[in-house]
Protein backbone atom coordinates (compact mmCIF):
# COMPACT_ATOMS: atom_id res chain seq x y z
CA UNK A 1 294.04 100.51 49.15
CA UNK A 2 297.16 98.83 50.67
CA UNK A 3 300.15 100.96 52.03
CA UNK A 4 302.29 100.76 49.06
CA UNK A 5 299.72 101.93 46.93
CA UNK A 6 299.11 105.12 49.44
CA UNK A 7 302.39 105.85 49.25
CA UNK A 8 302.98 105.95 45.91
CA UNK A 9 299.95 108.01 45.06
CA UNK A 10 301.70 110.12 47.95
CA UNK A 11 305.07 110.56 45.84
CA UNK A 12 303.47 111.41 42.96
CA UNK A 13 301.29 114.20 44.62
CA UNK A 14 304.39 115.32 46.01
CA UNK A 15 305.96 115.74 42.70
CA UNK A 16 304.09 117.77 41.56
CA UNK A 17 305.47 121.18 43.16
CA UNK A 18 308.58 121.59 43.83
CA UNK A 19 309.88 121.30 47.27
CA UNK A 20 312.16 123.07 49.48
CA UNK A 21 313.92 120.30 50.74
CA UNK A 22 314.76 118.94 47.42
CA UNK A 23 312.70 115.49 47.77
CA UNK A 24 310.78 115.40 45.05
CA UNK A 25 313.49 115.89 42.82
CA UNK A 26 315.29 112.71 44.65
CA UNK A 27 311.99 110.80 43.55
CA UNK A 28 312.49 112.04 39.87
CA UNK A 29 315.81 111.21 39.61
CA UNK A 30 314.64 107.91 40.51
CA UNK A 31 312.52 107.46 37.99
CA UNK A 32 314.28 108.51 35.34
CA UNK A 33 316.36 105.65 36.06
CA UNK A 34 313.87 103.27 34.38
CA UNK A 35 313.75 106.08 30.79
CA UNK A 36 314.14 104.75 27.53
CA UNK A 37 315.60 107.71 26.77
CA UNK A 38 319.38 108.12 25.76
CA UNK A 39 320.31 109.55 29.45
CA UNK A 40 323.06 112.68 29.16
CA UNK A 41 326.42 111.98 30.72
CA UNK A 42 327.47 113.79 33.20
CA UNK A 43 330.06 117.29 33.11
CA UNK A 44 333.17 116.19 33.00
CA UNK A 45 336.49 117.37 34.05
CA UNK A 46 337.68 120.81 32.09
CA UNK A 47 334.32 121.51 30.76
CA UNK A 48 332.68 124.74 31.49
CA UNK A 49 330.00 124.66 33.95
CA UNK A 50 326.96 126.54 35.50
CA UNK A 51 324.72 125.66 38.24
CA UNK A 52 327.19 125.39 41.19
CA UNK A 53 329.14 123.64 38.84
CA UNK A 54 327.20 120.71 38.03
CA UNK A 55 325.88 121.00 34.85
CA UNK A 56 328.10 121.14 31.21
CA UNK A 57 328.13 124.19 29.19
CA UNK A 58 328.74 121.94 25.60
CA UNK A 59 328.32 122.80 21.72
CA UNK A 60 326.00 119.43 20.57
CA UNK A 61 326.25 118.40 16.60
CA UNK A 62 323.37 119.64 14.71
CA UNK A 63 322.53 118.82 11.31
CA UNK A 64 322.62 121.39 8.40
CA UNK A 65 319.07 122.85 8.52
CA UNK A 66 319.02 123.57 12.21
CA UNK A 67 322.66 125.31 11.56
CA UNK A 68 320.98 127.21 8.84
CA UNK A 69 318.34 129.25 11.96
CA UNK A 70 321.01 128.86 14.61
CA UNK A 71 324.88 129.27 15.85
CA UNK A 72 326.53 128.71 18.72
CA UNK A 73 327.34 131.15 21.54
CA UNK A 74 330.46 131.27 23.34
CA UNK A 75 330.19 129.79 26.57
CA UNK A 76 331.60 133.33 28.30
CA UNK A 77 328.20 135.06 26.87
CA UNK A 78 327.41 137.40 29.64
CA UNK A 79 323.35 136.18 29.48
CA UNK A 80 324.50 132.80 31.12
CA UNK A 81 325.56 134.24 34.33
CA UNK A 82 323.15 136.87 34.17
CA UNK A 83 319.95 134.35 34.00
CA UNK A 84 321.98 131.57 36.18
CA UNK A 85 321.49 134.33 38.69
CA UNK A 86 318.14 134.93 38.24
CA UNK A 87 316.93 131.58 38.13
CA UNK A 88 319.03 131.36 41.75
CA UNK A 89 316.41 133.40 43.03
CA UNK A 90 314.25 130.23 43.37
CA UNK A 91 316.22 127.98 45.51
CA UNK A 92 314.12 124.72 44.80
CA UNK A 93 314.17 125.23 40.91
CA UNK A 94 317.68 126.06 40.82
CA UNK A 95 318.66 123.20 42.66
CA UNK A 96 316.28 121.09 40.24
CA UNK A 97 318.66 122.52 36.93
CA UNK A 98 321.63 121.31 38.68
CA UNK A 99 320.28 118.11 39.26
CA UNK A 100 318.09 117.44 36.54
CA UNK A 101 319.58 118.89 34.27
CA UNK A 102 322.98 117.66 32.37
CA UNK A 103 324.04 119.98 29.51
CA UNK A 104 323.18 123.15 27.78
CA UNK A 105 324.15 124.22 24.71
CA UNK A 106 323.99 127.86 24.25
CA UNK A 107 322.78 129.45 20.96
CA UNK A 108 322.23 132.68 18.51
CA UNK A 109 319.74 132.84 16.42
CA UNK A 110 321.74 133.66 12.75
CA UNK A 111 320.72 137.51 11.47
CA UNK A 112 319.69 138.76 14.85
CA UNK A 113 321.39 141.40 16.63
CA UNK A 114 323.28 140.26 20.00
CA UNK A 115 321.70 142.51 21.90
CA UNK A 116 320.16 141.64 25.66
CA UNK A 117 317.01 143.58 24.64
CA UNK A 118 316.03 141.07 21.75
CA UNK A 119 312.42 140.39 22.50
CA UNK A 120 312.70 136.57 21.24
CA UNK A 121 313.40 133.57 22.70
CA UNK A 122 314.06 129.60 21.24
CA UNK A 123 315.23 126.49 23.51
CA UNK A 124 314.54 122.83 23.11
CA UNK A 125 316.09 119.40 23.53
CA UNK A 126 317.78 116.82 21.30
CA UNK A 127 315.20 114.02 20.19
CA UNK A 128 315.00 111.51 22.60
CA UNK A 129 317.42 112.54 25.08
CA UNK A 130 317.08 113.54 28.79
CA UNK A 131 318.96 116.02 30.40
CA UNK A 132 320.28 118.22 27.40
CA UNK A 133 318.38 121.71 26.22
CA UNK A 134 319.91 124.04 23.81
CA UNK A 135 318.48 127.40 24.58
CA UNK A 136 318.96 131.24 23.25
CA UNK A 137 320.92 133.59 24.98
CA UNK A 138 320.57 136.84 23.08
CA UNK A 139 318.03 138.21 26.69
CA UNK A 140 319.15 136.86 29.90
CA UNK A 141 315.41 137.04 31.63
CA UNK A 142 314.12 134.97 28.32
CA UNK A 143 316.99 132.68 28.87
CA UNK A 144 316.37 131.86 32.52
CA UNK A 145 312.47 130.85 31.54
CA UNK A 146 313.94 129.01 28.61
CA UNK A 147 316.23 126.60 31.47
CA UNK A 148 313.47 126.56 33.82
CA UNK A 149 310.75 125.31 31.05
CA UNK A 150 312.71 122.96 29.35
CA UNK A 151 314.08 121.42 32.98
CA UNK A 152 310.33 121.21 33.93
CA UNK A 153 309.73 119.24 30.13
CA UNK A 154 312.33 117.23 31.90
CA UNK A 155 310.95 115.99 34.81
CA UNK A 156 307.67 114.64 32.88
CA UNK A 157 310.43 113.06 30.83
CA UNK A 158 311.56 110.83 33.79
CA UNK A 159 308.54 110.00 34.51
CA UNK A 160 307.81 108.56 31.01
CA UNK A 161 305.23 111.24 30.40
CA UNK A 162 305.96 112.35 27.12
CA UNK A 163 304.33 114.71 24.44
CA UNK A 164 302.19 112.29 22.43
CA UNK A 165 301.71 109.65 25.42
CA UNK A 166 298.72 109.17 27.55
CA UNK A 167 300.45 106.98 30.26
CA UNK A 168 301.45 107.49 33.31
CA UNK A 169 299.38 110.36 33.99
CA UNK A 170 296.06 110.08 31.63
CA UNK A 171 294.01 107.94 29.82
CA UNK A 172 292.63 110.54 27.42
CA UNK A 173 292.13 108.27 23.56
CA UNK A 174 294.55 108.85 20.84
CA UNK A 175 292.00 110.45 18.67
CA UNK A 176 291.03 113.46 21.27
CA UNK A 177 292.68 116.25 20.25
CA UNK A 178 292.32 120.02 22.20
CA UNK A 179 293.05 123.46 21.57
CA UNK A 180 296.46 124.10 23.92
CA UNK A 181 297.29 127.59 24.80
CA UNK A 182 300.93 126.78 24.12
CA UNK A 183 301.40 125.25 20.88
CA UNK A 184 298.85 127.44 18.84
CA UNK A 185 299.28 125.96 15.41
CA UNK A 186 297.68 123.00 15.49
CA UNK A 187 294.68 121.22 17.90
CA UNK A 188 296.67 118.37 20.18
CA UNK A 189 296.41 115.43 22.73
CA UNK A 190 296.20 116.39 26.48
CA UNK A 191 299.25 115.23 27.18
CA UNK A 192 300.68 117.74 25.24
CA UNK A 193 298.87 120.26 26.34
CA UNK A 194 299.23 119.13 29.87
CA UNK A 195 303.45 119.04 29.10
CA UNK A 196 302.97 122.84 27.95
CA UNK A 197 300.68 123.89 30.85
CA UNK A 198 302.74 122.09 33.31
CA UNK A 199 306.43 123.87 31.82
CA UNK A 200 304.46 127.19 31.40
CA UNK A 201 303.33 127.23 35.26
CA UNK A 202 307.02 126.73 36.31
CA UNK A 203 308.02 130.54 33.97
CA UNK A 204 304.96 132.00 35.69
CA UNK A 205 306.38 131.50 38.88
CA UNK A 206 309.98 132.27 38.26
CA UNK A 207 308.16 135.61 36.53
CA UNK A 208 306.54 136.41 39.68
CA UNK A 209 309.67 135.92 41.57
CA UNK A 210 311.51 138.20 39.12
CA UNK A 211 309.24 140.85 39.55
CA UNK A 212 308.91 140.38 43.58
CA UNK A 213 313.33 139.51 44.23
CA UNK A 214 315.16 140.75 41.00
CA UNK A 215 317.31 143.96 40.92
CA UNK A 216 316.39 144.55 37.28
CA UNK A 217 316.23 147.91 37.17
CA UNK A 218 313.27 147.95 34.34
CA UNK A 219 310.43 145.24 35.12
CA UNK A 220 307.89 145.95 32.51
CA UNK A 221 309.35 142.96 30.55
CA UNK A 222 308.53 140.69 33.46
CA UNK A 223 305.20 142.90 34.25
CA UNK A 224 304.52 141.86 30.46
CA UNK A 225 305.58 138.56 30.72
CA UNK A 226 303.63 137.68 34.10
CA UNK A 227 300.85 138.94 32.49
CA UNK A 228 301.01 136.94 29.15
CA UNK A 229 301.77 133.88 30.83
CA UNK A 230 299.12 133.96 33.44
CA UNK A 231 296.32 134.34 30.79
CA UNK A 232 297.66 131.30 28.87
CA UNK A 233 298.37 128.86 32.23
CA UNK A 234 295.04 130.51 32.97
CA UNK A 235 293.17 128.82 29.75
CA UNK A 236 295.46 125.59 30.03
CA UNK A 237 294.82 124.73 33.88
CA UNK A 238 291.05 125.30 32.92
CA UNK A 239 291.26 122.78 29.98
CA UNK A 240 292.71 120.46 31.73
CA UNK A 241 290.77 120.33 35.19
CA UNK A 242 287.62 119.82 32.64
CA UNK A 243 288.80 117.31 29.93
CA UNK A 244 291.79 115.64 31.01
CA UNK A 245 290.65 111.84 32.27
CA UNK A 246 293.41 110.62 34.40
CA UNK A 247 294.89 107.51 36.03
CA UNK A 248 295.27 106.77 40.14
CA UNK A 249 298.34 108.44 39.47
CA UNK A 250 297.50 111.12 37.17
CA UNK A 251 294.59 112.39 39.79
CA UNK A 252 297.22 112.55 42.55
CA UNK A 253 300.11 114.31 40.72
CA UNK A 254 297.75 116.72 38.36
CA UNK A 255 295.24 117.64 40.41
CA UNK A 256 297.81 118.65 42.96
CA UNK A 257 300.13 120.85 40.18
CA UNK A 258 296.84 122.52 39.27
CA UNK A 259 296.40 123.73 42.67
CA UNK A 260 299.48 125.59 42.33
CA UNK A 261 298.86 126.28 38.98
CA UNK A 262 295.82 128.55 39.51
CA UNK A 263 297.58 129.49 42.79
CA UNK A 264 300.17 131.30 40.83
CA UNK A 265 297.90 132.75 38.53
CA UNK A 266 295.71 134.30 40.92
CA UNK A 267 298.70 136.08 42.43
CA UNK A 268 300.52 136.87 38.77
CA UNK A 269 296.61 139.10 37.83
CA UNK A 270 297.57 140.45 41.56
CA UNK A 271 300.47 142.06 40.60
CA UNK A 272 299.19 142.84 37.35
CA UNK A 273 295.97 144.40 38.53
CA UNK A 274 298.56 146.70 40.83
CA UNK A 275 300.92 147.81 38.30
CA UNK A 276 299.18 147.70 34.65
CA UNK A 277 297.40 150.65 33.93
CA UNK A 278 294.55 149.84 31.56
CA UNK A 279 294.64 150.33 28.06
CA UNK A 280 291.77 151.97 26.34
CA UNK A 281 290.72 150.16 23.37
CA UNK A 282 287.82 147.32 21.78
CA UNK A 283 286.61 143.83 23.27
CA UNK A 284 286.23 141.82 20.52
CA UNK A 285 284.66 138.19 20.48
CA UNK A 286 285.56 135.96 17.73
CA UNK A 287 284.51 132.12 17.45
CA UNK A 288 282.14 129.59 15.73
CA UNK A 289 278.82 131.48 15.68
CA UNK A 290 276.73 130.53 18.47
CA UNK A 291 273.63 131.85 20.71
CA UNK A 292 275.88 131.42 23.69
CA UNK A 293 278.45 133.76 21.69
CA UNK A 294 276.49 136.16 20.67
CA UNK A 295 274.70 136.00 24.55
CA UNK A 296 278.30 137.30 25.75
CA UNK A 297 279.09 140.07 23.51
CA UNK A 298 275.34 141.65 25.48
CA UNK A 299 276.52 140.94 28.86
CA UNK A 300 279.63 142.55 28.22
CA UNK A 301 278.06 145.31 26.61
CA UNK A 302 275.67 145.90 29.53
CA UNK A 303 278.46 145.59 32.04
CA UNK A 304 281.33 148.00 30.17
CA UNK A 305 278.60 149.94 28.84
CA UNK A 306 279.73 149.97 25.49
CA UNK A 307 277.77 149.41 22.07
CA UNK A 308 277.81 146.42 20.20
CA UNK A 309 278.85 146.26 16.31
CA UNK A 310 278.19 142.73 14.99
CA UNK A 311 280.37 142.64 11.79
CA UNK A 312 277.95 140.69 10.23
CA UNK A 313 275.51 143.05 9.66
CA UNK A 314 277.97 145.78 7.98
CA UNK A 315 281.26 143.65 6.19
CA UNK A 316 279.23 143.58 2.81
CA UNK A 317 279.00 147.08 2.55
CA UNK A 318 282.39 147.98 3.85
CA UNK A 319 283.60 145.32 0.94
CA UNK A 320 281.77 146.66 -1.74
CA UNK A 321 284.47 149.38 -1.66
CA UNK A 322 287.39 147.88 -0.99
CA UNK A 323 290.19 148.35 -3.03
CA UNK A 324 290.00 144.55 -3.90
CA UNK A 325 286.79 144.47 -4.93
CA UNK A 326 286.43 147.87 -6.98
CA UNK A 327 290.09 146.36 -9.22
CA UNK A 328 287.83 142.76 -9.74
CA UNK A 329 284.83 145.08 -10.91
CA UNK A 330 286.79 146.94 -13.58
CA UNK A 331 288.41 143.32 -14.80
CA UNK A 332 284.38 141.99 -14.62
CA UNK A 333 282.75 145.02 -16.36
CA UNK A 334 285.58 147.08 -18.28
CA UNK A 335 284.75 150.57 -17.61
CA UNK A 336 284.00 152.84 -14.72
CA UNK A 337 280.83 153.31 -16.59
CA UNK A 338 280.01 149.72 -16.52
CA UNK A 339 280.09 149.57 -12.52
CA UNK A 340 278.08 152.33 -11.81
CA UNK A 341 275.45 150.81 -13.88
CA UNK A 342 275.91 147.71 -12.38
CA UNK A 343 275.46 149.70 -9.05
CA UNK A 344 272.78 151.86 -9.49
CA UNK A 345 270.99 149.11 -10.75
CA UNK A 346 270.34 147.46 -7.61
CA UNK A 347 269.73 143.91 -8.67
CA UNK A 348 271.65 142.46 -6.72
CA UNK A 349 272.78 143.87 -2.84
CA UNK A 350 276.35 143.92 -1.89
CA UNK A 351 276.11 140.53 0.27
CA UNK A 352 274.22 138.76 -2.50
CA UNK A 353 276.76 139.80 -5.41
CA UNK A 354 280.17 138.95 -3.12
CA UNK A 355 278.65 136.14 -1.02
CA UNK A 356 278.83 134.42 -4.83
CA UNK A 357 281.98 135.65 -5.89
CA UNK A 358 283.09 134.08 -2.96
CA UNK A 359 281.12 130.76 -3.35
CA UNK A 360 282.31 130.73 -7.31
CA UNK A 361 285.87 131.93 -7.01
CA UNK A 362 285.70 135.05 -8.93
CA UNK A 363 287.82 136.27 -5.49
CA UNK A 364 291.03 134.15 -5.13
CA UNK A 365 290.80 132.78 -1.25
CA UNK A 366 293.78 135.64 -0.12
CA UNK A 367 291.78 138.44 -1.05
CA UNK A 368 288.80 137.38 0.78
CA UNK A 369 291.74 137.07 3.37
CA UNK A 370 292.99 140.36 2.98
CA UNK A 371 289.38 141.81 2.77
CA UNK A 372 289.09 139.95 6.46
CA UNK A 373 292.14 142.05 7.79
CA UNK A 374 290.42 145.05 5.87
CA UNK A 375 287.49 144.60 8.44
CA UNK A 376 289.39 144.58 11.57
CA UNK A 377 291.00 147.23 10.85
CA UNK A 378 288.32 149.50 10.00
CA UNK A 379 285.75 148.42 12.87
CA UNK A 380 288.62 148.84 15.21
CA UNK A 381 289.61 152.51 14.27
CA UNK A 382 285.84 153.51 13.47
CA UNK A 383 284.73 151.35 17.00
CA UNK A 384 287.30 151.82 18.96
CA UNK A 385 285.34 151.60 22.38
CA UNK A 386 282.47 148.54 21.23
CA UNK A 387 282.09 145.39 22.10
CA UNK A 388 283.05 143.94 18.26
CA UNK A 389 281.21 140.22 17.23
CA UNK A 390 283.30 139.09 14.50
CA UNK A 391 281.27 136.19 12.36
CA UNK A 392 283.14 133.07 12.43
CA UNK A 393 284.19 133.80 8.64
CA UNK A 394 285.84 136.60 9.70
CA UNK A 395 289.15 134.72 11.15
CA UNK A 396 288.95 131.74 8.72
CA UNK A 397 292.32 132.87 7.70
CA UNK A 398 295.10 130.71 6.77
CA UNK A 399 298.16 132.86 5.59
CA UNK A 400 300.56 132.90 8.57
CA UNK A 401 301.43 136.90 7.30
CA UNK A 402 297.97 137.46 7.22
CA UNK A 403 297.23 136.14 11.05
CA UNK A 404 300.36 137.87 12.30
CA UNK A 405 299.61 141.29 10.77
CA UNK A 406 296.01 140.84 12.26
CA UNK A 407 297.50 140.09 15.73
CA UNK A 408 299.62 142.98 15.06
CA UNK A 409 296.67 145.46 14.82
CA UNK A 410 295.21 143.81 17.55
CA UNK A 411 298.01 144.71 20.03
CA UNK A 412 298.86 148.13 18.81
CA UNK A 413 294.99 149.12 19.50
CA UNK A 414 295.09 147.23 22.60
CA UNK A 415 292.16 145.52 22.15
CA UNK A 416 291.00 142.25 24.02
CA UNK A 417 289.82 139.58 22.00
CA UNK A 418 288.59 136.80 23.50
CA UNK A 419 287.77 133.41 22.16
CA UNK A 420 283.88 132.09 22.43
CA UNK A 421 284.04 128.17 22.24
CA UNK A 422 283.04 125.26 23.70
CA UNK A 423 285.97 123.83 25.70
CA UNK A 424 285.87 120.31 24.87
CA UNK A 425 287.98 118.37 22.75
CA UNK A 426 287.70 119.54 19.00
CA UNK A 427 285.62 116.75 17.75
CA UNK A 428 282.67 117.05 20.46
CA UNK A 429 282.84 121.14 19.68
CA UNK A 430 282.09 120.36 16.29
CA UNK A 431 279.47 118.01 17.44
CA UNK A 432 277.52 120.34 19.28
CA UNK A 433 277.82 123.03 17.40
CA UNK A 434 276.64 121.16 13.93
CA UNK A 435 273.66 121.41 15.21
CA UNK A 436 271.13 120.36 11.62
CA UNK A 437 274.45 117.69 10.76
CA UNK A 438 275.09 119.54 7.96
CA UNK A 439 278.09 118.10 5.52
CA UNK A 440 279.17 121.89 4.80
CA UNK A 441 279.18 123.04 8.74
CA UNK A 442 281.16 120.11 9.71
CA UNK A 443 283.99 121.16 6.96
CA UNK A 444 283.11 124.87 8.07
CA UNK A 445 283.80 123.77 11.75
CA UNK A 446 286.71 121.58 11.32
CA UNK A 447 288.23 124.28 8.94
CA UNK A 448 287.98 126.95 11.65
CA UNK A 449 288.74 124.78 14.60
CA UNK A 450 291.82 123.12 13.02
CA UNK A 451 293.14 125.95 11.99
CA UNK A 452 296.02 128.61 13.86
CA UNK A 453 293.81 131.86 13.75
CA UNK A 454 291.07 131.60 16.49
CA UNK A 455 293.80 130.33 19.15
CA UNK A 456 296.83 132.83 17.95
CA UNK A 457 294.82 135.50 17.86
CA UNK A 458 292.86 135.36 21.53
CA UNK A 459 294.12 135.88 24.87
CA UNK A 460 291.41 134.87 26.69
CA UNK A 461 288.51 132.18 26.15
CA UNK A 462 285.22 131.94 27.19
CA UNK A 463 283.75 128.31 27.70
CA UNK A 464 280.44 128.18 25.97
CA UNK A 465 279.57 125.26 26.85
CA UNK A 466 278.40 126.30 30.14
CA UNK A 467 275.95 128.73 31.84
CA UNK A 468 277.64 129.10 35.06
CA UNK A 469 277.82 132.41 36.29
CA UNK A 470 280.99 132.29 37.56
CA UNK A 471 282.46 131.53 34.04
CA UNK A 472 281.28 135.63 33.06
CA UNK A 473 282.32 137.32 36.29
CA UNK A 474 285.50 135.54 36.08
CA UNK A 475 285.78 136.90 32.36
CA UNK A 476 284.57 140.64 33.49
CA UNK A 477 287.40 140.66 35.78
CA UNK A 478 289.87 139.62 33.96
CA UNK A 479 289.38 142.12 31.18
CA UNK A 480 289.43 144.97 33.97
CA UNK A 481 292.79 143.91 34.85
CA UNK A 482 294.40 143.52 31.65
């Protein structure tokens, strides 16, 4: 390799932390020269500013529909300073705003409360632009990891590593799609996934040095945020270490970020594991049905000592009195009359009779929905301390309501549901796991792994597709810290 070549592989590897001394934000600067992207001009002179100064507070034109969600915020909003000031708590990164950074444009969100306690956050940047985020200010700590996430989208920007792009970094095909622990609603390339990982890693930290430098006199919203985002960087980093195929440069810069990528996690479950008192509730696996699966739920059984319930074996009979059901048997049959015959008669058993009003449509597909979130909720209140194997039916839900209110119950029962799948990109999952090449699987499969539920719904994933041991200890230990 010739001395040139060493040296650039060098730059790139040192890009991909940031430095004290400011360097590798010289050497993005640098590239960004060479963008095709429409490059933000600088503050100018009576504009207000933050980040000693240097970059423009600025209301951007937005078309109708975004106006419709959104508002602007004065520039005086008391948030700015507060989470310019917290972000100054990293030198390097705050440096990097100033520098990478151009303009921000603050923003409300229309119908929400202006209150610094408001538990959501949105931020983004124009459309092919570099250097300008709009960003949220109702909660100052949200708002400082909104500026240091979309600054950090920024600096893959200058290097022309964008969202949908495999160059500079990998070389990954178009048609490989992955699940991303970031963007849950839809499967996507590892570039993307990478750009979320990579953005994600840069909140952890500034989390962890929140909780470790701040003055905020309550830190259970960065306790709770250190711990949410060190489970997804967590699943990310391991994603990417195993599928991501990368060029000369993309092996120096990404293997070096994920170094401090799973650095910083390992001391974010630290702090956790110090100052989260556990939370008494179910583990719950969900997933595409597999031997591997099902393999899991035992060990974790035998190591938390706690029974297993596969749903499986009882959701027929749990169904055969639901609400929904019982109101389809009286349109069916008539008369109260009429169904007990029909159930004392035992021609048919509960599975055989709903598994074909399922097949045959006789129960429209959000009630069999509904009759999902039924489950869950009863094997979590009746099992509260099992180890729960939800079939792979069992999250094929669609209705965005439907997967919220589900998440919902799982977080008010505190229960840890973790995601059983082969970590590979979506198309070799369903590959393996088709085992007979059936037509119906596939559609099965591609219906379950396309879909929001399975990745909305877990915090943590187990990789199926391998036996090492460390994969299971690493799980145990995670779910006795969180």
């Amino acid at each position: 390799m010739e001395v040139k070549e060493r040296y650039q592989l060098k730059a790139w590897e040192h890009m991909a932390v940031p430095q004290s001394d400011g360097s590798d934000t010289k050497l993005f600067l640098e590239y960004a020269k060479n963008t095709n992207l429409q490059v933000t001009e600088d503050a100018q002179s009576g504009e207000p500013r933050i980040f000693n100064n240097k970059v423009a507070l600025r209301h951007l034109d937005w078309d109708e529909a975004f106006l419709e969600k959104f508002e602007h915020a004065p520039f005086t909003h008391p948030s700015i300073q507060e989470a310019e000031a917290l972000i100054a708590l990293w030198p390097e990164v705050y440096d990097q705003c100033s520098k990478i950074l151009k303009t921000v444009n603050p923003m409300l969100i229309k119908g929400i409360a202006d209150d610094k306690n408001y538990g959501g956050s949105n931020s983004h940047q124009p459309e092919n632009t570099l250097g300008a985020v709009w960003a949220t200010v109702h909660n100052p700590v949200l708002l400082a990891q909104a500026l240091v996430h979309e600054m950090a989208h920024n600096k893959l920007f200058s290097l022309g590593q964008h969202f949908e792009s495999t160059a500079p970094l990998f070389t990954n095909g178009e048609e490989e799609v992955f699940d991303s622990p970031v963007r849950l609603d839809i499967p996507r390339p590892i570039s993307a996934v990478f750009h979320g990982v990579y953005a994600f890693t840069h909140v952890l930290a500034l989390d962890r040095i929140l909780f470790e430098k701040s003055e905020l006199e309550d830190k259970k919203q960065i306790l709770g945020l250190l711990h949410f985002n060190a489970l997804r960087v967590k699943k990310g980093a391991a994603l990417i270490r195993k599928c991501a195929k990368l060029t000369d440069n993309g092996e120096a810069f990404v293997d070096r970020f994920l170094q401090w990528a799973e650095d910083e996690v390992t001391k974010a479950l630290e702090i956790c594991k110090a100052n989260i008192k556990d939370k008494e509730g179910a583990i719950v696996l969900i997933g595409p049905d597999s031997e591997e699966k099902f393999n899991v739920a035992e060990q974790l059984s035998q190591k938390f000592d706690r029974e297993v319930i596969h749903a499986s074996d009882i959701c027929w009979d749990i169904w055969a009195e639901s609400a929904v059901v019982t109101r389809r048997k009286q349109e069916l049959y008539g008369s109260s009359e009429v169904m007990n015959i029909f159930k004392k008669s035992q021609k048919f058993s509960n599975k055989e009779f709903l598994h074909n009003w399922m097949r045959s449509g006789v129960l429209y597909p959000e009630e069999v929905e509904f009759m999902q979130l039924q489950l869950s909720h009863y094997l979590l209140t009746n099992y509260p301390n099992a180890v729960i194997c939800l079939g792979e039916d069992h999250t094929l839900i669609e209705r965005p309501d439907f997967i919220k209110r589900l998440q919902r119950l799982f977080n008010e029962l505190h229960t840890k549901v973790i995601y059983a799948c082969p970590v590979l990109r979506i198309d070799d999952t369903i590959e393996k796991l088709d085992v007979f090449n059936a037509e119906e699987r596939k559609k099965k499969l591609q219906k379950l792994l396309f879909g929001p539920a399975n990745r909305t719904l877990s915090a943590y994933v187990f990789d199926t597709n391998t036996s090492d041991k460390e994969t299971i200890e690493d799980l145990l230990e995670l779910l006795k810290i969180s």
